[in-house]
ModelCIF file with pLDDT and N, C-alpha, C, O atoms, coordinates in Angstrom:
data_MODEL
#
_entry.id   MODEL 
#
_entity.id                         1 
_entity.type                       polymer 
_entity.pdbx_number_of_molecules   1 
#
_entity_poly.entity_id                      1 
_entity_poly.type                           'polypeptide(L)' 
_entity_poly.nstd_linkage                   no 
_entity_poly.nstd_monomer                   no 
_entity_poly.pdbx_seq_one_letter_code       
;(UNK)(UNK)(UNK)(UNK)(UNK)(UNK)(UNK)(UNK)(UNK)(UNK)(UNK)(UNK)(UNK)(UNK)(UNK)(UNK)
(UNK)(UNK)(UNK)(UNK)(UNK)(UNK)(UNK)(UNK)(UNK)(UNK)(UNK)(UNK)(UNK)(UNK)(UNK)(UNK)
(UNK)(UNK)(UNK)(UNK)(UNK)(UNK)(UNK)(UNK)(UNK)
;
_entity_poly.pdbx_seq_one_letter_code_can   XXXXXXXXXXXXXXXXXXXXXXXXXXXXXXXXXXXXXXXXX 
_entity_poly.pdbx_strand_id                 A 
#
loop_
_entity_poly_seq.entity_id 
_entity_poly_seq.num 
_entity_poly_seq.mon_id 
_entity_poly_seq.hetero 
1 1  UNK n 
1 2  UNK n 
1 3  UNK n 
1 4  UNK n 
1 5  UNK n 
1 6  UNK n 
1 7  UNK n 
1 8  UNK n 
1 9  UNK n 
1 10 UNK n 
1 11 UNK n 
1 12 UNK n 
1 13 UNK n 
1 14 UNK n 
1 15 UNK n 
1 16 UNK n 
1 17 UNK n 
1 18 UNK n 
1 19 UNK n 
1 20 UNK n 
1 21 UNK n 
1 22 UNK n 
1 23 UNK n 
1 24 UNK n 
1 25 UNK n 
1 26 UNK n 
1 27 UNK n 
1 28 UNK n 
1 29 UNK n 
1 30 UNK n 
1 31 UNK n 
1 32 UNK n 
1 33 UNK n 
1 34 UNK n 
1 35 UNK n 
1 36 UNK n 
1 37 UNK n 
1 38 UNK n 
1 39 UNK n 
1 40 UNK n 
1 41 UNK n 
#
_struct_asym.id          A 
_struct_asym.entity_id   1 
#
loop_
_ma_qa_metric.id 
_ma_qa_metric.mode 
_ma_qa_metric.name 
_ma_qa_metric.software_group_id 
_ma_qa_metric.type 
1 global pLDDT . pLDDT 
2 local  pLDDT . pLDDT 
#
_ma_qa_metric_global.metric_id      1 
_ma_qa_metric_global.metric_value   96.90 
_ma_qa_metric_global.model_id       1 
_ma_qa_metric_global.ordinal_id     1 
#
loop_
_ma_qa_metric_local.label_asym_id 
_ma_qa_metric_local.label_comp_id 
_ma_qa_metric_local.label_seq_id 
_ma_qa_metric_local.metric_id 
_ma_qa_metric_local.metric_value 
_ma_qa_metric_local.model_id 
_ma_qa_metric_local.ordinal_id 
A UNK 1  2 93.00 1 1  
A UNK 2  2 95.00 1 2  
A UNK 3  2 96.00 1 3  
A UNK 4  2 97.00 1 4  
A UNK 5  2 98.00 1 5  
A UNK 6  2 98.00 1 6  
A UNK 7  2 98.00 1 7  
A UNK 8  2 98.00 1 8  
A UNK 9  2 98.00 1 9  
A UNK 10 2 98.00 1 10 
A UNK 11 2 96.00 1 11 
A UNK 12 2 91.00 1 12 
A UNK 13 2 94.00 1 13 
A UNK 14 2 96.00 1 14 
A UNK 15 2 96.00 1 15 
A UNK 16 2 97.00 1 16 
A UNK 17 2 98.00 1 17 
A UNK 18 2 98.00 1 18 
A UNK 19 2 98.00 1 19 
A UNK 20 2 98.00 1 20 
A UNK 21 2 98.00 1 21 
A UNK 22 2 98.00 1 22 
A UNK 23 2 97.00 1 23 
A UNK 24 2 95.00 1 24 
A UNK 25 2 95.00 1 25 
A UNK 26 2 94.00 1 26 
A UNK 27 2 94.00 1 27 
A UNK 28 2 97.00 1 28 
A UNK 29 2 98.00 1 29 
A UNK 30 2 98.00 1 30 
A UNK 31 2 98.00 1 31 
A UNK 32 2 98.00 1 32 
A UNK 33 2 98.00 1 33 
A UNK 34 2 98.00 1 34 
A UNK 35 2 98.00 1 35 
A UNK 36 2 98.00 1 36 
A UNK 37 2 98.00 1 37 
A UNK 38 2 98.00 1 38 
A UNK 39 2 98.00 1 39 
A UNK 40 2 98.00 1 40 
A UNK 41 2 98.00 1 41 
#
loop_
_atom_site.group_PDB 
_atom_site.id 
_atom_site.type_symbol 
_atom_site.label_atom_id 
_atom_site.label_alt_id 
_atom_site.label_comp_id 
_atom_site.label_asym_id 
_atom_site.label_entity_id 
_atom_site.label_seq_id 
_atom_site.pdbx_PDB_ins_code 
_atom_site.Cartn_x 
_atom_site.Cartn_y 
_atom_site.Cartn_z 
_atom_site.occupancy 
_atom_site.B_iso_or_equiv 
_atom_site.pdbx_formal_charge 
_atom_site.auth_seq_id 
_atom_site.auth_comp_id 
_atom_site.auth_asym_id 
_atom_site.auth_atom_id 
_atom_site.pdbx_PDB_model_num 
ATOM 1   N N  . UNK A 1 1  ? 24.166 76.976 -2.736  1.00 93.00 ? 1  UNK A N  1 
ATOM 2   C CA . UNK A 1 1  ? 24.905 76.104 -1.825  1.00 93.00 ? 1  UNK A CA 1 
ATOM 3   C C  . UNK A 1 1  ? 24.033 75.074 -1.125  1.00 93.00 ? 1  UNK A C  1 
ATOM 4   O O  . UNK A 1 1  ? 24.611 74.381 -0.288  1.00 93.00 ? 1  UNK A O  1 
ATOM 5   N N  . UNK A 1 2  ? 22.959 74.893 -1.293  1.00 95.00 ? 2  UNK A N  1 
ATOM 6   C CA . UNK A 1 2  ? 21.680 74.235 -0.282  1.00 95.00 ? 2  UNK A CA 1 
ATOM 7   C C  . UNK A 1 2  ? 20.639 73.761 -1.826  1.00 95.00 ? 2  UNK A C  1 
ATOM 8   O O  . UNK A 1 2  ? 19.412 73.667 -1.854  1.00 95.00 ? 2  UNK A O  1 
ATOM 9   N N  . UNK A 1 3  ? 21.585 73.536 -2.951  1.00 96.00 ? 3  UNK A N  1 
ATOM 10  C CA . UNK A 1 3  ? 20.980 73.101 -3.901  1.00 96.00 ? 3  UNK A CA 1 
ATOM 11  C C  . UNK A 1 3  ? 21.307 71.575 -4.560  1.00 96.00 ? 3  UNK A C  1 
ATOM 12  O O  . UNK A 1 3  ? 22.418 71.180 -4.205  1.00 96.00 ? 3  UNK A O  1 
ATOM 13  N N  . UNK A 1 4  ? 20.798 70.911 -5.180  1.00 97.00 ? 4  UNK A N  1 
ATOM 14  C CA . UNK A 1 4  ? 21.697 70.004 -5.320  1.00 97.00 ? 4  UNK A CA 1 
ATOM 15  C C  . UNK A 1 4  ? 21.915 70.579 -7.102  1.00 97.00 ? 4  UNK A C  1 
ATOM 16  O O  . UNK A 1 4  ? 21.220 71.571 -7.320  1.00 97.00 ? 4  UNK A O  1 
ATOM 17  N N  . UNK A 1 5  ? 22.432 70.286 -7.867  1.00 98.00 ? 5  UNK A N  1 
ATOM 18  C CA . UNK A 1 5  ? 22.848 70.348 -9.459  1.00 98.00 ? 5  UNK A CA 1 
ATOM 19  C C  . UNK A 1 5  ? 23.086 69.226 -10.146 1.00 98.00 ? 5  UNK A C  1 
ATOM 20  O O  . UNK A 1 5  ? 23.287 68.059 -9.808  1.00 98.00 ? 5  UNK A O  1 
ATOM 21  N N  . UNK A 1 6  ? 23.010 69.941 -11.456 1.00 98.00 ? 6  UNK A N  1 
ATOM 22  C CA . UNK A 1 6  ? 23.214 68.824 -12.752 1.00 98.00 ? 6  UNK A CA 1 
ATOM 23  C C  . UNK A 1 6  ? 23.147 69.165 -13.570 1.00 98.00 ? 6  UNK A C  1 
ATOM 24  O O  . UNK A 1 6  ? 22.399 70.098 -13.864 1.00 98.00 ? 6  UNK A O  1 
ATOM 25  N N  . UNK A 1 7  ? 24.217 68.325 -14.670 1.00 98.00 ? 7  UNK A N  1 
ATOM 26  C CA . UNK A 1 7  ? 23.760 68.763 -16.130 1.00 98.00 ? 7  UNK A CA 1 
ATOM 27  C C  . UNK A 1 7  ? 22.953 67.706 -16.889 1.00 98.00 ? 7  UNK A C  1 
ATOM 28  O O  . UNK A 1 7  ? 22.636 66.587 -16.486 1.00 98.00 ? 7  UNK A O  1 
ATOM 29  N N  . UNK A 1 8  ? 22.687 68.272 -18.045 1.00 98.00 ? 8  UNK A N  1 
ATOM 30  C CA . UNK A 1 8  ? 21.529 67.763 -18.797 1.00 98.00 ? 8  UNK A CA 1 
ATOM 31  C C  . UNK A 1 8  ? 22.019 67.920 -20.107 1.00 98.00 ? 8  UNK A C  1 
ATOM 32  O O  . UNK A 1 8  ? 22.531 69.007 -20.373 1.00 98.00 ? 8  UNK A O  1 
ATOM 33  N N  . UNK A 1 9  ? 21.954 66.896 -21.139 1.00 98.00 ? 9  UNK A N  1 
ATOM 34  C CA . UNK A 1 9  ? 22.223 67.435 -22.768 1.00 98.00 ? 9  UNK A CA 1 
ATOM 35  C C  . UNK A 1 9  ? 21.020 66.903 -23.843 1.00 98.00 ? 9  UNK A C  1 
ATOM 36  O O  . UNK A 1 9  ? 20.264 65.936 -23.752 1.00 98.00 ? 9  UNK A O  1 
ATOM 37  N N  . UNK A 1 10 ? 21.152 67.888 -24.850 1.00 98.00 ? 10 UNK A N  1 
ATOM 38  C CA . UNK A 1 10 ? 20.305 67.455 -25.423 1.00 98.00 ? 10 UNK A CA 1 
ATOM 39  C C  . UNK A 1 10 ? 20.636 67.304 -27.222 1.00 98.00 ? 10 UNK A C  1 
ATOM 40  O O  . UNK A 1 10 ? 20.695 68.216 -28.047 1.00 98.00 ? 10 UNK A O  1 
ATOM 41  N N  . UNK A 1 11 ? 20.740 66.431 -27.344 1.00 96.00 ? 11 UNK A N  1 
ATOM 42  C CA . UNK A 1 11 ? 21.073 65.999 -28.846 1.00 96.00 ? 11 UNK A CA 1 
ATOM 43  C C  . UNK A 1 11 ? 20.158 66.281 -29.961 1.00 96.00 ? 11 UNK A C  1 
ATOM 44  O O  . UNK A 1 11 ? 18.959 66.338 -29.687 1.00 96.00 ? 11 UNK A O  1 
ATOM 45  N N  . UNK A 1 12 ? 20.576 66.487 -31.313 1.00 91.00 ? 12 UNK A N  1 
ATOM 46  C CA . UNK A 1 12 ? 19.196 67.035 -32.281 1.00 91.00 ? 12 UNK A CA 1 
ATOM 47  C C  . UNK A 1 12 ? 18.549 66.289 -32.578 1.00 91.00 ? 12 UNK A C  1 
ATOM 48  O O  . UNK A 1 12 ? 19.092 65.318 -33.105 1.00 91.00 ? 12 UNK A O  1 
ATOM 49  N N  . UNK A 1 13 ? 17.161 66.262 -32.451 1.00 94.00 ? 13 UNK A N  1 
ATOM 50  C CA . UNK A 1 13 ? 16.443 65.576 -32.683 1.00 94.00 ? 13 UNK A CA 1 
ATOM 51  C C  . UNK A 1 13 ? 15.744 64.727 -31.061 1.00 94.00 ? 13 UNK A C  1 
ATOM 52  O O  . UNK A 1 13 ? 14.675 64.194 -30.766 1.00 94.00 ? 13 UNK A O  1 
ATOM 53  N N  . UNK A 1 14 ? 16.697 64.929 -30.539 1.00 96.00 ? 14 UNK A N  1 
ATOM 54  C CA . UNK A 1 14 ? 16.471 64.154 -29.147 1.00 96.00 ? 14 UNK A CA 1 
ATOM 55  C C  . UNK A 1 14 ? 15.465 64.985 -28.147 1.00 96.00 ? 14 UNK A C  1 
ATOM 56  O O  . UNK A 1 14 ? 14.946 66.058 -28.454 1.00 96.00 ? 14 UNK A O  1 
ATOM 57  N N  . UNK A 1 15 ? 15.224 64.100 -26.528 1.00 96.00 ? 15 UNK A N  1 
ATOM 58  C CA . UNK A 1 15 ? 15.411 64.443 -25.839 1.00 96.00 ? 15 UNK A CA 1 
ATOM 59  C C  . UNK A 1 15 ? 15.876 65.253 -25.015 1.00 96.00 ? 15 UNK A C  1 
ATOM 60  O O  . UNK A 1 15 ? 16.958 65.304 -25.600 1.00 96.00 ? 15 UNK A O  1 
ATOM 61  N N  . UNK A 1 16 ? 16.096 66.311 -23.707 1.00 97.00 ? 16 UNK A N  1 
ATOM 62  C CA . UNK A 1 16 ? 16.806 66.270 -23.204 1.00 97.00 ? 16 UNK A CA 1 
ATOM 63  C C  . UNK A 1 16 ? 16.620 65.720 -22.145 1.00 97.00 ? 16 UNK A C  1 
ATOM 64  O O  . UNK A 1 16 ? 15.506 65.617 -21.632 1.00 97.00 ? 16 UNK A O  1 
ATOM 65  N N  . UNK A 1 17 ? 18.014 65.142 -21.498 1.00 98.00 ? 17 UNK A N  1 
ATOM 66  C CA . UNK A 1 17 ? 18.662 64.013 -20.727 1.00 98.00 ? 17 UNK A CA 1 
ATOM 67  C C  . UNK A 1 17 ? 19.710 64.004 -19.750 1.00 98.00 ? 17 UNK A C  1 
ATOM 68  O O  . UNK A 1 17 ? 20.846 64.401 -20.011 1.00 98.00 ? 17 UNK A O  1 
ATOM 69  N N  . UNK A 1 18 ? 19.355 63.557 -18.618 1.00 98.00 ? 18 UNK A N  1 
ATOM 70  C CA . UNK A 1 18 ? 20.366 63.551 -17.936 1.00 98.00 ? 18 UNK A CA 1 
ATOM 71  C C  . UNK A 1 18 ? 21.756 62.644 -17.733 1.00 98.00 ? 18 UNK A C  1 
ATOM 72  O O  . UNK A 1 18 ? 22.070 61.492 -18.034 1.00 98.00 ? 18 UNK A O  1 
ATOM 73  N N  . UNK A 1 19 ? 22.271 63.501 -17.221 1.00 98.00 ? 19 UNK A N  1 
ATOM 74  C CA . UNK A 1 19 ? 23.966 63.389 -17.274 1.00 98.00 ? 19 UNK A CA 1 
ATOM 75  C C  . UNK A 1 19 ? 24.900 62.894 -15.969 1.00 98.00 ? 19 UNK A C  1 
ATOM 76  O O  . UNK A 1 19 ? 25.612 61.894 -15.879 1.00 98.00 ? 19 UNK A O  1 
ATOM 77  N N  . UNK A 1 20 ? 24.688 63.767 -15.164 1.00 98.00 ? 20 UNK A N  1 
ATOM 78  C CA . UNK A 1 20 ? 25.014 63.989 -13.619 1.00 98.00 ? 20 UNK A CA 1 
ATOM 79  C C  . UNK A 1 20 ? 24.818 64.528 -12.751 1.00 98.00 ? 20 UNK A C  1 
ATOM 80  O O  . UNK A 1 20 ? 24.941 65.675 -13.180 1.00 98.00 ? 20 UNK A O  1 
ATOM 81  N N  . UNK A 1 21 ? 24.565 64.624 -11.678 1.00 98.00 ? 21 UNK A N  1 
ATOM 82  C CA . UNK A 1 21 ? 24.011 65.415 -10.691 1.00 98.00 ? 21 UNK A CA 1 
ATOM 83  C C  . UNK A 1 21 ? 25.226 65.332 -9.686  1.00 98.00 ? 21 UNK A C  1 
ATOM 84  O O  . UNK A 1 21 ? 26.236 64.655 -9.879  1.00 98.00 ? 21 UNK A O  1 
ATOM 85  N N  . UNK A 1 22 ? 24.861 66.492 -8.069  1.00 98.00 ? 22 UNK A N  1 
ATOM 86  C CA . UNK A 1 22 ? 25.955 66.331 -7.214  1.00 98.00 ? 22 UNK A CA 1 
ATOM 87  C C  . UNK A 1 22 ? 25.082 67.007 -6.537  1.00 98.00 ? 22 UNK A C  1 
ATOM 88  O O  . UNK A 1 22 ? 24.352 67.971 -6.766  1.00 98.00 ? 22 UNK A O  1 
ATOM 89  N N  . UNK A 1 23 ? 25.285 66.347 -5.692  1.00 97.00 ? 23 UNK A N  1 
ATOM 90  C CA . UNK A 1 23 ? 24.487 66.695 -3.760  1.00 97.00 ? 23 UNK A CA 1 
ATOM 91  C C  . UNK A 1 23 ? 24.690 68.431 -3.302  1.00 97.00 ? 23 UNK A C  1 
ATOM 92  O O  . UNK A 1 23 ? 25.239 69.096 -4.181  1.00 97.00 ? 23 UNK A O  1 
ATOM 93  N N  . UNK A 1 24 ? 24.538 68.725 -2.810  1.00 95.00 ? 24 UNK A N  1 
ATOM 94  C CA . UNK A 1 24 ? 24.948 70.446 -2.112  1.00 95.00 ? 24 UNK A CA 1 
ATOM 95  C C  . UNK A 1 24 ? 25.833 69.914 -1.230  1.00 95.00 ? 24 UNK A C  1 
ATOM 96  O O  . UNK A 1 24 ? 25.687 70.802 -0.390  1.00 95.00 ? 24 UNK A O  1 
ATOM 97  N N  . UNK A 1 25 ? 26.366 69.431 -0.901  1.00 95.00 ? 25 UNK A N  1 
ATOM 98  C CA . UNK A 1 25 ? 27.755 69.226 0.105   1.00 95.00 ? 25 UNK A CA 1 
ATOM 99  C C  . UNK A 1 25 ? 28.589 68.867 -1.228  1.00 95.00 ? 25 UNK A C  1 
ATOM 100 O O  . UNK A 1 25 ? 29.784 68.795 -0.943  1.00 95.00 ? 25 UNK A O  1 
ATOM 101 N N  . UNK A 1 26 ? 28.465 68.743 -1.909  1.00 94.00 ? 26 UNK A N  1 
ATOM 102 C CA . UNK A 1 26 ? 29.356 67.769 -3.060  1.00 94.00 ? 26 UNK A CA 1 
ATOM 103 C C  . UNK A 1 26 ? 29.798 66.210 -2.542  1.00 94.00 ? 26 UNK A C  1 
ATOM 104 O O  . UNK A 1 26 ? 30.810 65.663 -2.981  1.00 94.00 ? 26 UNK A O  1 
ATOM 105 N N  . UNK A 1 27 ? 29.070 65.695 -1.738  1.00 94.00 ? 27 UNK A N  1 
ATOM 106 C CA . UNK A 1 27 ? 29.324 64.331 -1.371  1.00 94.00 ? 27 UNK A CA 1 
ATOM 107 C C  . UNK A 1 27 ? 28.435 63.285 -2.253  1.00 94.00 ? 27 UNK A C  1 
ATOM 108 O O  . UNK A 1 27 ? 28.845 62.127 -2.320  1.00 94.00 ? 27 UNK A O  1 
ATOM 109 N N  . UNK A 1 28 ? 27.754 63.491 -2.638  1.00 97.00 ? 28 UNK A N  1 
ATOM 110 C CA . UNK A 1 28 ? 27.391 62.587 -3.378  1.00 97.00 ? 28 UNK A CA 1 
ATOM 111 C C  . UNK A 1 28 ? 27.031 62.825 -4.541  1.00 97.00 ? 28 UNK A C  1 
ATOM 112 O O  . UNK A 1 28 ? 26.378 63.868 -4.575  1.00 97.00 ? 28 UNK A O  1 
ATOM 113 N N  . UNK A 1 29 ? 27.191 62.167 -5.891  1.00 98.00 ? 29 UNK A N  1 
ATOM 114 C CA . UNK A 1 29 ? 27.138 62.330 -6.905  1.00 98.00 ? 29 UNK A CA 1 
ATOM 115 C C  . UNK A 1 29 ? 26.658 60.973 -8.120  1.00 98.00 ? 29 UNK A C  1 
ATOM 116 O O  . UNK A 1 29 ? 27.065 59.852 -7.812  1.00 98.00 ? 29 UNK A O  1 
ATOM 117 N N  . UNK A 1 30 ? 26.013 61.067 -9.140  1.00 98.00 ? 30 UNK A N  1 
ATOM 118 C CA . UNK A 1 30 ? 25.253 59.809 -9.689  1.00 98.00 ? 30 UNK A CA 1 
ATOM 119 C C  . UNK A 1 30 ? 25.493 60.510 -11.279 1.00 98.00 ? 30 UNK A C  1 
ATOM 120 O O  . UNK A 1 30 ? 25.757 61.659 -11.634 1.00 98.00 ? 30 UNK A O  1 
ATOM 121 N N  . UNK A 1 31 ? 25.273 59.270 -12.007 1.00 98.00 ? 31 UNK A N  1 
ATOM 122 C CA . UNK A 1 31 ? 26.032 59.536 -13.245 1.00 98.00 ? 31 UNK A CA 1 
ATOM 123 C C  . UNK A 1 31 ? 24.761 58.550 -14.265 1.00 98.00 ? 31 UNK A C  1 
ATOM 124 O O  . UNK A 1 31 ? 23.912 57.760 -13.855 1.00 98.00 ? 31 UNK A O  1 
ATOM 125 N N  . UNK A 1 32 ? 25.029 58.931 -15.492 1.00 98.00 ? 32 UNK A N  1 
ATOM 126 C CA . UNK A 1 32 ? 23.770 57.939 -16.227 1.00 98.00 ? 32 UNK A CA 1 
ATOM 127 C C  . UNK A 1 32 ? 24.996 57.293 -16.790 1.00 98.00 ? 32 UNK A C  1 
ATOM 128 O O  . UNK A 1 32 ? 26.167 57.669 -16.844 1.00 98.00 ? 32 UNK A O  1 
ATOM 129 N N  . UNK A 1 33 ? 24.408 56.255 -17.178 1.00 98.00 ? 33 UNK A N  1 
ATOM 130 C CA . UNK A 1 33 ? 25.191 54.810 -17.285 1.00 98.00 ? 33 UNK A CA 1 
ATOM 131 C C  . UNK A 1 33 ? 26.133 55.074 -18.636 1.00 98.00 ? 33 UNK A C  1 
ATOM 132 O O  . UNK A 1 33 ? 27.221 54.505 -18.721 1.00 98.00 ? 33 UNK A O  1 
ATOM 133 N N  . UNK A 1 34 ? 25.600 56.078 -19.819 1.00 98.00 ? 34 UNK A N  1 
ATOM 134 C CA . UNK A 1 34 ? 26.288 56.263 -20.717 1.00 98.00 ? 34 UNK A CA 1 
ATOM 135 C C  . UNK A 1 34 ? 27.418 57.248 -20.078 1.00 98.00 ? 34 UNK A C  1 
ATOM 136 O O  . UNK A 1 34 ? 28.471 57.036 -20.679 1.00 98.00 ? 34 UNK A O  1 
ATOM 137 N N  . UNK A 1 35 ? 27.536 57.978 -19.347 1.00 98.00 ? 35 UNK A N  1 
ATOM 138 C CA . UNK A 1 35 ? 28.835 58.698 -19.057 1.00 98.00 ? 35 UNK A CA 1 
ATOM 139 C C  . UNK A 1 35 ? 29.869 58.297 -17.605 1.00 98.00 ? 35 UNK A C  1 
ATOM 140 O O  . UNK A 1 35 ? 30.911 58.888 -17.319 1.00 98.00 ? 35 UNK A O  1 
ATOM 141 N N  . UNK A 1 36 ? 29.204 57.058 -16.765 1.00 98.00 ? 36 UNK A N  1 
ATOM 142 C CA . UNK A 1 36 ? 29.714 56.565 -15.770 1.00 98.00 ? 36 UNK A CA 1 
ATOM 143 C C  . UNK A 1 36 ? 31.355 56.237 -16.331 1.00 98.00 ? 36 UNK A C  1 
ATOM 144 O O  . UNK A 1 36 ? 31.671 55.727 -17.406 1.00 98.00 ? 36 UNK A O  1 
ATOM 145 N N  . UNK A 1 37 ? 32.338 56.753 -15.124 1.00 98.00 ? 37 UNK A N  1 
ATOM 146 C CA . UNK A 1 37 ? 33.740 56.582 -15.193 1.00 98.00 ? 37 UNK A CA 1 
ATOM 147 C C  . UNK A 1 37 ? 34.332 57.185 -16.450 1.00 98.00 ? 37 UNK A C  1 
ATOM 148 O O  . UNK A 1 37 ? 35.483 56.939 -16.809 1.00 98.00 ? 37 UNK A O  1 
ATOM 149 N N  . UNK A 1 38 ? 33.350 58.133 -17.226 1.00 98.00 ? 38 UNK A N  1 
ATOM 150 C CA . UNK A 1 38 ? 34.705 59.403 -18.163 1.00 98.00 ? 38 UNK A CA 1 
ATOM 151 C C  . UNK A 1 38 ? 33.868 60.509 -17.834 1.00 98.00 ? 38 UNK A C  1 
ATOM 152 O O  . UNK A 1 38 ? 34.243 61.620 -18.208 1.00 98.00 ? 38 UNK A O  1 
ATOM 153 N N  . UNK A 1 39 ? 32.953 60.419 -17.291 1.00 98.00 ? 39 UNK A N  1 
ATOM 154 C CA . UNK A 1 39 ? 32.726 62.090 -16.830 1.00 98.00 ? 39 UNK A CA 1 
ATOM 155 C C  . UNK A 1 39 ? 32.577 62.264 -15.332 1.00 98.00 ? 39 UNK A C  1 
ATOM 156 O O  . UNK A 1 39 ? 31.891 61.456 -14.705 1.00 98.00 ? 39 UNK A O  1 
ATOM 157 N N  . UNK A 1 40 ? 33.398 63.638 -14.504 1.00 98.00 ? 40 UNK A N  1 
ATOM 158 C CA . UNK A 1 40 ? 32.739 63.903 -13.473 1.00 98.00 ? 40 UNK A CA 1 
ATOM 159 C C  . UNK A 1 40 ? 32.440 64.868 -12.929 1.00 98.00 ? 40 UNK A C  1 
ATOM 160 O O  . UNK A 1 40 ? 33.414 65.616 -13.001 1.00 98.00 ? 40 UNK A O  1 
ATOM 161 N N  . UNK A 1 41 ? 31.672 65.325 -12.414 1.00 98.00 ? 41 UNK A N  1 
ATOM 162 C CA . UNK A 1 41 ? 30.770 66.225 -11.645 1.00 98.00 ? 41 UNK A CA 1 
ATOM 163 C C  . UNK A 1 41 ? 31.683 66.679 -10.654 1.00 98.00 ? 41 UNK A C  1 
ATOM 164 O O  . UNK A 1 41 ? 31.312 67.473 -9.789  1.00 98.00 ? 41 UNK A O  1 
#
């Protein structure tokens, strides 16, 4: 609860990469530009 979170994916061959994160209040939240406005946290 005093953490903040996120997910991360990782494709074959790839990286892994971030996705989204969200504050420990759940007030704030940030998105990588490939999943901004169809994914949310």
């Amino acid at each position: 609860s005093s953490s903040a979170m996120g997910w991360f994916r990782q494709a074959p061959g790839k990286e892994r990469g971030f996705v989204a994160t969200i504050s420990w209040s759940g007030g704030s939240t940030y998105y990588a530009d490939s999943v901004k406005g169809r994914f949310t946290i």
